[in-house]
N, C-alpha and C. Protein backbone atom coordinates (compact mmCIF):
# COMPACT_ATOMS: atom_id res chain seq x y z
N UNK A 1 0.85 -1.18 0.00
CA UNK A 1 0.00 0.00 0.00
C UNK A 1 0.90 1.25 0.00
N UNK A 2 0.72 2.41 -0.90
CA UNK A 2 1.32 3.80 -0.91
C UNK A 2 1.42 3.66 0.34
N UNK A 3 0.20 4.29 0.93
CA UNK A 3 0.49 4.97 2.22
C UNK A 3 1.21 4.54 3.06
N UNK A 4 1.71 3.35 3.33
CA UNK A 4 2.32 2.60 3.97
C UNK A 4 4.09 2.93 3.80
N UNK A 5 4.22 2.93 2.45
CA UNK A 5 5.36 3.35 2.36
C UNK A 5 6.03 4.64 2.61
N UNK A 6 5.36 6.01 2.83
CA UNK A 6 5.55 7.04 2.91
C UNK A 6 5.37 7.46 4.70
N UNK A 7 6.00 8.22 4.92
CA UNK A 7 6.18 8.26 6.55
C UNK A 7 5.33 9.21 6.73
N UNK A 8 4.40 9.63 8.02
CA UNK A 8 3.60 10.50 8.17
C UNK A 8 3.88 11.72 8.24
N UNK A 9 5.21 12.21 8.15
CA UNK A 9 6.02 13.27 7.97
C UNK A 9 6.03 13.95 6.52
N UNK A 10 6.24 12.22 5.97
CA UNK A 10 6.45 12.71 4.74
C UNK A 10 4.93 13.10 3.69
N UNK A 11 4.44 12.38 4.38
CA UNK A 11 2.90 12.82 3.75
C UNK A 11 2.45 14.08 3.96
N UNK A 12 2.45 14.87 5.88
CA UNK A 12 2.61 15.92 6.12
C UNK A 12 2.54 16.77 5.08
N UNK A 13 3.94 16.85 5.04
CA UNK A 13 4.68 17.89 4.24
C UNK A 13 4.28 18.29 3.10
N UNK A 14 3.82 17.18 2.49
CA UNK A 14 3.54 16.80 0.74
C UNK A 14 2.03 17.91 0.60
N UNK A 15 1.39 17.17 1.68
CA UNK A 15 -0.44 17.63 1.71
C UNK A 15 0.05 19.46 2.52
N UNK A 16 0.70 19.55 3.10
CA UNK A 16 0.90 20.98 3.81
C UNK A 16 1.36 21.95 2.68
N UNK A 17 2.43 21.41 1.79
CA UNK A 17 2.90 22.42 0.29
C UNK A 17 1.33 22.72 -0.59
N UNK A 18 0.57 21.59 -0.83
CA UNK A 18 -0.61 21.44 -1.63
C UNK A 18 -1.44 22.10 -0.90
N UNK A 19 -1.79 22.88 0.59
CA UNK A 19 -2.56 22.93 1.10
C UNK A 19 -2.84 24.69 0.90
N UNK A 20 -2.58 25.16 0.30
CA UNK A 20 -1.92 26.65 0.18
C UNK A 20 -2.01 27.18 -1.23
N UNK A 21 -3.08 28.02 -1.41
CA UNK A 21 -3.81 28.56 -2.37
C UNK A 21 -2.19 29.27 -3.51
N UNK A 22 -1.23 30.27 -2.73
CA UNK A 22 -0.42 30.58 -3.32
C UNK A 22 0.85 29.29 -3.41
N UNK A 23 0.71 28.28 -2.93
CA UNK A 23 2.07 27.50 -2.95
C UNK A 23 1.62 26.77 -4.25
N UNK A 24 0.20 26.11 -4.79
CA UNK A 24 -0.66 25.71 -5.43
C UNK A 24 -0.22 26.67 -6.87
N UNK A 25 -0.31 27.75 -6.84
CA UNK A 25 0.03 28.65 -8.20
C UNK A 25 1.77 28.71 -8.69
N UNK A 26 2.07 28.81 -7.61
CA UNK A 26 3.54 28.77 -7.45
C UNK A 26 4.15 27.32 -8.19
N UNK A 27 3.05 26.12 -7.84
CA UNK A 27 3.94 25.28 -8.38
C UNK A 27 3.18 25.07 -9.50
N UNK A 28 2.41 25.79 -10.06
CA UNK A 28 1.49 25.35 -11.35
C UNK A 28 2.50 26.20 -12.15
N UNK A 29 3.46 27.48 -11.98
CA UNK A 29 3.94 28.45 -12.48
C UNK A 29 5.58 27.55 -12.84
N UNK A 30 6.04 26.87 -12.25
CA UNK A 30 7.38 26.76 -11.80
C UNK A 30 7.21 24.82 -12.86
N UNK A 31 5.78 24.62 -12.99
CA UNK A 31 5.56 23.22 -13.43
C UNK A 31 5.46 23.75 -15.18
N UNK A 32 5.35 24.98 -15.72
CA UNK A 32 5.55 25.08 -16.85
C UNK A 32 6.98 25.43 -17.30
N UNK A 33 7.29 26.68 -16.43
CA UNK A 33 8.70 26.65 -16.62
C UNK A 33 9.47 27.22 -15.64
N UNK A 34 10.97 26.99 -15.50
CA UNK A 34 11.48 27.10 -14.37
C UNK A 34 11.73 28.69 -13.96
N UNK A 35 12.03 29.22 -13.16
CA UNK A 35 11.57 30.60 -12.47
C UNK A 35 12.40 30.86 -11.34
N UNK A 36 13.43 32.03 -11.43
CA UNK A 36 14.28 32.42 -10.23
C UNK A 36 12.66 33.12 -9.16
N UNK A 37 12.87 32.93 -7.80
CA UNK A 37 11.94 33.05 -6.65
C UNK A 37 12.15 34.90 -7.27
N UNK A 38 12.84 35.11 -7.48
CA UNK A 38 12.60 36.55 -7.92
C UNK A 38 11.68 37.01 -9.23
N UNK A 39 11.89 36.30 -9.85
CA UNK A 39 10.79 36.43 -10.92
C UNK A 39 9.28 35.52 -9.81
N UNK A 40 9.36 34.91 -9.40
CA UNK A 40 8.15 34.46 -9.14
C UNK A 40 7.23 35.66 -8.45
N UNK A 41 8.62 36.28 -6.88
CA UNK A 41 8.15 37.33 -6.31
C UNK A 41 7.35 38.75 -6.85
N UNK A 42 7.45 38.78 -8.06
CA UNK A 42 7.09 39.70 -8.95
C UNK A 42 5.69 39.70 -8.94
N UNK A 43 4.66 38.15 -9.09
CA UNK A 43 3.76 37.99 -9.53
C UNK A 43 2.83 37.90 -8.10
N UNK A 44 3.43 37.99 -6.58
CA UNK A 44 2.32 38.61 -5.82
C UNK A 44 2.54 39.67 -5.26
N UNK A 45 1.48 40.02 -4.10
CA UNK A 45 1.35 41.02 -3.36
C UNK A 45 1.95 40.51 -1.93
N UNK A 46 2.94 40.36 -2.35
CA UNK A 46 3.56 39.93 -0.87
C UNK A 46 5.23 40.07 -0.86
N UNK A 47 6.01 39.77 0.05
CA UNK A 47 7.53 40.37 0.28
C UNK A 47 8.04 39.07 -0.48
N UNK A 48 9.49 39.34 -1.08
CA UNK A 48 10.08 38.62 -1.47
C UNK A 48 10.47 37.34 -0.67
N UNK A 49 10.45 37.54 0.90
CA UNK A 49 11.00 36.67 1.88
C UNK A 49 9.74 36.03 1.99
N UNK A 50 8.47 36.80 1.90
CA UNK A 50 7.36 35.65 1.98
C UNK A 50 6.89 34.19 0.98
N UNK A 51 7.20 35.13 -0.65
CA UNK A 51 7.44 33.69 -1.57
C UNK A 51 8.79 32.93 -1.59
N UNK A 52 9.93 33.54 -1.14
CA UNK A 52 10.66 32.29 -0.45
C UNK A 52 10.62 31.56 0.63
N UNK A 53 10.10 31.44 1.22
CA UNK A 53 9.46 30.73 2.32
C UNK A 53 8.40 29.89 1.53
N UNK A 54 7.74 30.40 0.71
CA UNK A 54 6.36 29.65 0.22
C UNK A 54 7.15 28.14 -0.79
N UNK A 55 8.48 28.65 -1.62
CA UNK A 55 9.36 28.08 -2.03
C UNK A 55 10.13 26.95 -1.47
N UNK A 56 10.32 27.17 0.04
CA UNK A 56 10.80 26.42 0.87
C UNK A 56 10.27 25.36 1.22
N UNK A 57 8.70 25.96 1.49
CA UNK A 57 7.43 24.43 2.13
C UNK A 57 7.71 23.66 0.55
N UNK A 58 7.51 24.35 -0.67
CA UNK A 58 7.00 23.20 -1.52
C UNK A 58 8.24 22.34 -1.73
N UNK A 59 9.54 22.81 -1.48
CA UNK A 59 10.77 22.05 -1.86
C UNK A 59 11.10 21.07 -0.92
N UNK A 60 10.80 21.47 0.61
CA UNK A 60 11.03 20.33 1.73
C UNK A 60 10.05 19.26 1.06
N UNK A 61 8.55 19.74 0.51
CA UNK A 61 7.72 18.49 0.44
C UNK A 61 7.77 18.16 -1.04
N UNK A 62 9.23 18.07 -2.13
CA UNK A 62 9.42 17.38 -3.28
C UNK A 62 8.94 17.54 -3.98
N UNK A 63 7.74 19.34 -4.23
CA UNK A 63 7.30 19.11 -5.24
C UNK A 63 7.92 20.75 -5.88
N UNK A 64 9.03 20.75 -6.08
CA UNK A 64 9.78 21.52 -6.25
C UNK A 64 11.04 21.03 -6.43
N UNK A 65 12.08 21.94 -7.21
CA UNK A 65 13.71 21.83 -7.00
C UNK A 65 14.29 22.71 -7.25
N UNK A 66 15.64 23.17 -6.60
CA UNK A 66 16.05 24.10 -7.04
C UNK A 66 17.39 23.90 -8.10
N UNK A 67 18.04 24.50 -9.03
CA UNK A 67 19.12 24.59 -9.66
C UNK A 67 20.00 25.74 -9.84
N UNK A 68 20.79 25.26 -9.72
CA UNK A 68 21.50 27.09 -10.07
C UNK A 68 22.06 26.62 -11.83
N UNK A 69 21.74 28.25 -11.95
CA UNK A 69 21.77 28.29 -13.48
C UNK A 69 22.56 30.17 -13.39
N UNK A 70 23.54 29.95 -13.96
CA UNK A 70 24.52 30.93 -13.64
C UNK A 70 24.86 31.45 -11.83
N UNK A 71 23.98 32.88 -11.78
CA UNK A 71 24.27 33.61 -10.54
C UNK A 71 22.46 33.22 -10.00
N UNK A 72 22.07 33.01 -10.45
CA UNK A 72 20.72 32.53 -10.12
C UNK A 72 20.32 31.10 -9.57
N UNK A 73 18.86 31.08 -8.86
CA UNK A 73 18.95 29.41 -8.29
C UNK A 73 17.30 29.80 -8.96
N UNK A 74 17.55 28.59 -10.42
CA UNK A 74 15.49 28.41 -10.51
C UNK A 74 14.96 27.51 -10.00
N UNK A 75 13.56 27.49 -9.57
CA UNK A 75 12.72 26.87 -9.11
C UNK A 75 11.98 26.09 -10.56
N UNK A 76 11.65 24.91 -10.06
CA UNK A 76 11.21 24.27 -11.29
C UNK A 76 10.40 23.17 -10.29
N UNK A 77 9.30 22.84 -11.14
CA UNK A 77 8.76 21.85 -10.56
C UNK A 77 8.39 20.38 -11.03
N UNK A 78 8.25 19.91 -9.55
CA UNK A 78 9.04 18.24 -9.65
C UNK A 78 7.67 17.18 -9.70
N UNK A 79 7.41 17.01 -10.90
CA UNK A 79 6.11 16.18 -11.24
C UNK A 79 6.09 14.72 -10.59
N UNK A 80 7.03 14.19 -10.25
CA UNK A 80 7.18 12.74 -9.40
C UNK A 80 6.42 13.38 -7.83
N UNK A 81 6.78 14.44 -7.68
CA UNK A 81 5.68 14.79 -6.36
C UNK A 81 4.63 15.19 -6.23
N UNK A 82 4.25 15.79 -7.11
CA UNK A 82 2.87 15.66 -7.64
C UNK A 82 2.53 13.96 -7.52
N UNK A 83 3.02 13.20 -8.84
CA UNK A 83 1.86 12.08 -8.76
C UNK A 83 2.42 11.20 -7.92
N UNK A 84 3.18 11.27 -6.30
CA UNK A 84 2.90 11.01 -5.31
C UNK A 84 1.91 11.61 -4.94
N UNK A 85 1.42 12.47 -4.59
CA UNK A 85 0.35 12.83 -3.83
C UNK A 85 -0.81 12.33 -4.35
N UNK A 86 -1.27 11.82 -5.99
CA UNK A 86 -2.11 11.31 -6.66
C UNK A 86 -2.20 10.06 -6.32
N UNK A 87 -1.21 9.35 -5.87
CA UNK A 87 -1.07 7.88 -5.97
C UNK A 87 -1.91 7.81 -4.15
N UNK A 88 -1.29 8.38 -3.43
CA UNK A 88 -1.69 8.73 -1.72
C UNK A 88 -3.31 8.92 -2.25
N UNK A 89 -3.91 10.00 -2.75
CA UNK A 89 -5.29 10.45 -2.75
C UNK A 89 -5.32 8.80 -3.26
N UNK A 90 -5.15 8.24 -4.76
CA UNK A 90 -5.63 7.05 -4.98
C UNK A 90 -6.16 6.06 -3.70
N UNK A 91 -5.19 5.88 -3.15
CA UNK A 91 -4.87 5.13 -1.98
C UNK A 91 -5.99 5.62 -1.23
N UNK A 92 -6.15 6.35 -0.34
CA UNK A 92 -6.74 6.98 0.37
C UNK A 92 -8.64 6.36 -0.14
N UNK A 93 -8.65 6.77 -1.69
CA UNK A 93 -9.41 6.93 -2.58
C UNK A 93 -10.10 5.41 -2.21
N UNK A 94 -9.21 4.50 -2.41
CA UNK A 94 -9.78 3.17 -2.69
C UNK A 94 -10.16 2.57 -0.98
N UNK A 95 -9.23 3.34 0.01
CA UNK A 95 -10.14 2.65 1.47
C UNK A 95 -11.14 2.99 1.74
N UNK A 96 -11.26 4.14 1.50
CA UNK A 96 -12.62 4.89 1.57
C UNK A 96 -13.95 4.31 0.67
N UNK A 97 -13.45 3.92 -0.23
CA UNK A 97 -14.91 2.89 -0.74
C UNK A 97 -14.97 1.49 -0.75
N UNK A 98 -13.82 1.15 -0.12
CA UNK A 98 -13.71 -0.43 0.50
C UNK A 98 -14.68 -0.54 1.68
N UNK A 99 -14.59 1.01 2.44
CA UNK A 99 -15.30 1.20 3.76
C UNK A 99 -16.64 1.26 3.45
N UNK A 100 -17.14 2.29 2.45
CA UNK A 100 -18.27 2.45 1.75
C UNK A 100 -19.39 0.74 1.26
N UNK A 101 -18.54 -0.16 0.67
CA UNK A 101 -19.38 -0.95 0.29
C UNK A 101 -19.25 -2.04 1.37
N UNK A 102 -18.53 -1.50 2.15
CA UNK A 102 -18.45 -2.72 3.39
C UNK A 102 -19.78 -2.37 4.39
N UNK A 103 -20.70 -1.09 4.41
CA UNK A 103 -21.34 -0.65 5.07
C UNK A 103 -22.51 -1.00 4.54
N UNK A 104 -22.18 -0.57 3.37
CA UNK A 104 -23.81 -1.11 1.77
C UNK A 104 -23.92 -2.72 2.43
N UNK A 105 -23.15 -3.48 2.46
CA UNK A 105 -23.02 -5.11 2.77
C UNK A 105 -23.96 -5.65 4.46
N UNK A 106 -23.64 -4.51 4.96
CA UNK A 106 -24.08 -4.53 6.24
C UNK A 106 -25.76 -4.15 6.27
N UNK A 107 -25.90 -3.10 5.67
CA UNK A 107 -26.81 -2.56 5.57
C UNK A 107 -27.93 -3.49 5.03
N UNK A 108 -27.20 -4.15 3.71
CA UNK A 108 -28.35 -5.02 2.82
C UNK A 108 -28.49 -6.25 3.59
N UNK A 109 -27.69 -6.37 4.13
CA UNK A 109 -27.64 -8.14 5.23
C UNK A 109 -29.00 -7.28 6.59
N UNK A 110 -28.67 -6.32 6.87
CA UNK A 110 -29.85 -5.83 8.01
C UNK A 110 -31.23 -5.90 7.21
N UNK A 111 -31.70 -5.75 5.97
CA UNK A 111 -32.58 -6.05 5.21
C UNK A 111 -33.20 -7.09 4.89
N UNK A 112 -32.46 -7.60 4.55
CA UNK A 112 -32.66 -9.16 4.34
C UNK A 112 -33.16 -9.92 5.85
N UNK A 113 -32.44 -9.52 6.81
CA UNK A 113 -32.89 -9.88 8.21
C UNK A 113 -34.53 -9.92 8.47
N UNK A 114 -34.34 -8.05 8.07
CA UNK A 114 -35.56 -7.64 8.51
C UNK A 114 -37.05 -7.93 7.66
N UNK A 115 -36.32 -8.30 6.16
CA UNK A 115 -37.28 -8.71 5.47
C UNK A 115 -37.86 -10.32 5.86
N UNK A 116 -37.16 -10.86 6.82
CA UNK A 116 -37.37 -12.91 6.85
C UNK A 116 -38.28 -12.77 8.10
């Protein structure tokens, strides 16, 4: 099972970068093409130290990387962490209706009871 393999830290982290309306644009921006945090900083209303920081959550949680490319470090984003987090929702996805028809099962067996 995914989830099994991933540490609750590491899941944390993953769902905490994704959880964040601007970290969310940031890596939709950085997933087309790669982007010094200074060019990114450009595109909000907020301090340069605040979208590096925003830079920071998504890179601790892998869905980010950085490179240096001359005097610059771009941000680019890291699609293997993305479809970790797809594979986790999958996961997630499929106990949740294991639970679901395990209840339908219960339910229709209380029927059947009640119908004899």
């Amino acid at each position: 099972m995914v989830v099994d393999k991933a540490t609750a830290d590491e899941i944390d982290r993953l769902f905490h970068g994704l959880a964040d309306a601007t970290r969310r644009d940031v890596l939709s921006r950085v997933l087309r093409r790669a982007q010094s945090v200074t060019e990114l900083a450009r595109e909000y209303d907020m301090s340069f130290a605040a979208v590096q920081k925003h830079v920071a959550v998504l890179e601790r949680a892998g869905l980010v990387g950085k490179q240096r490319h001359g005097r610059e470090r771009l941000v680019s984003g890291n699609p293997d962490g993305l479809r970790r987090a797809a594979r986790l929702l999958d996961e997630y996805e499929r106990i949740w209706r294991h639970r679901a028809l395990a209840i339908e099962d219960i339910l229709a067996e209380d029927e059947d009871k009640e119908d004899a």
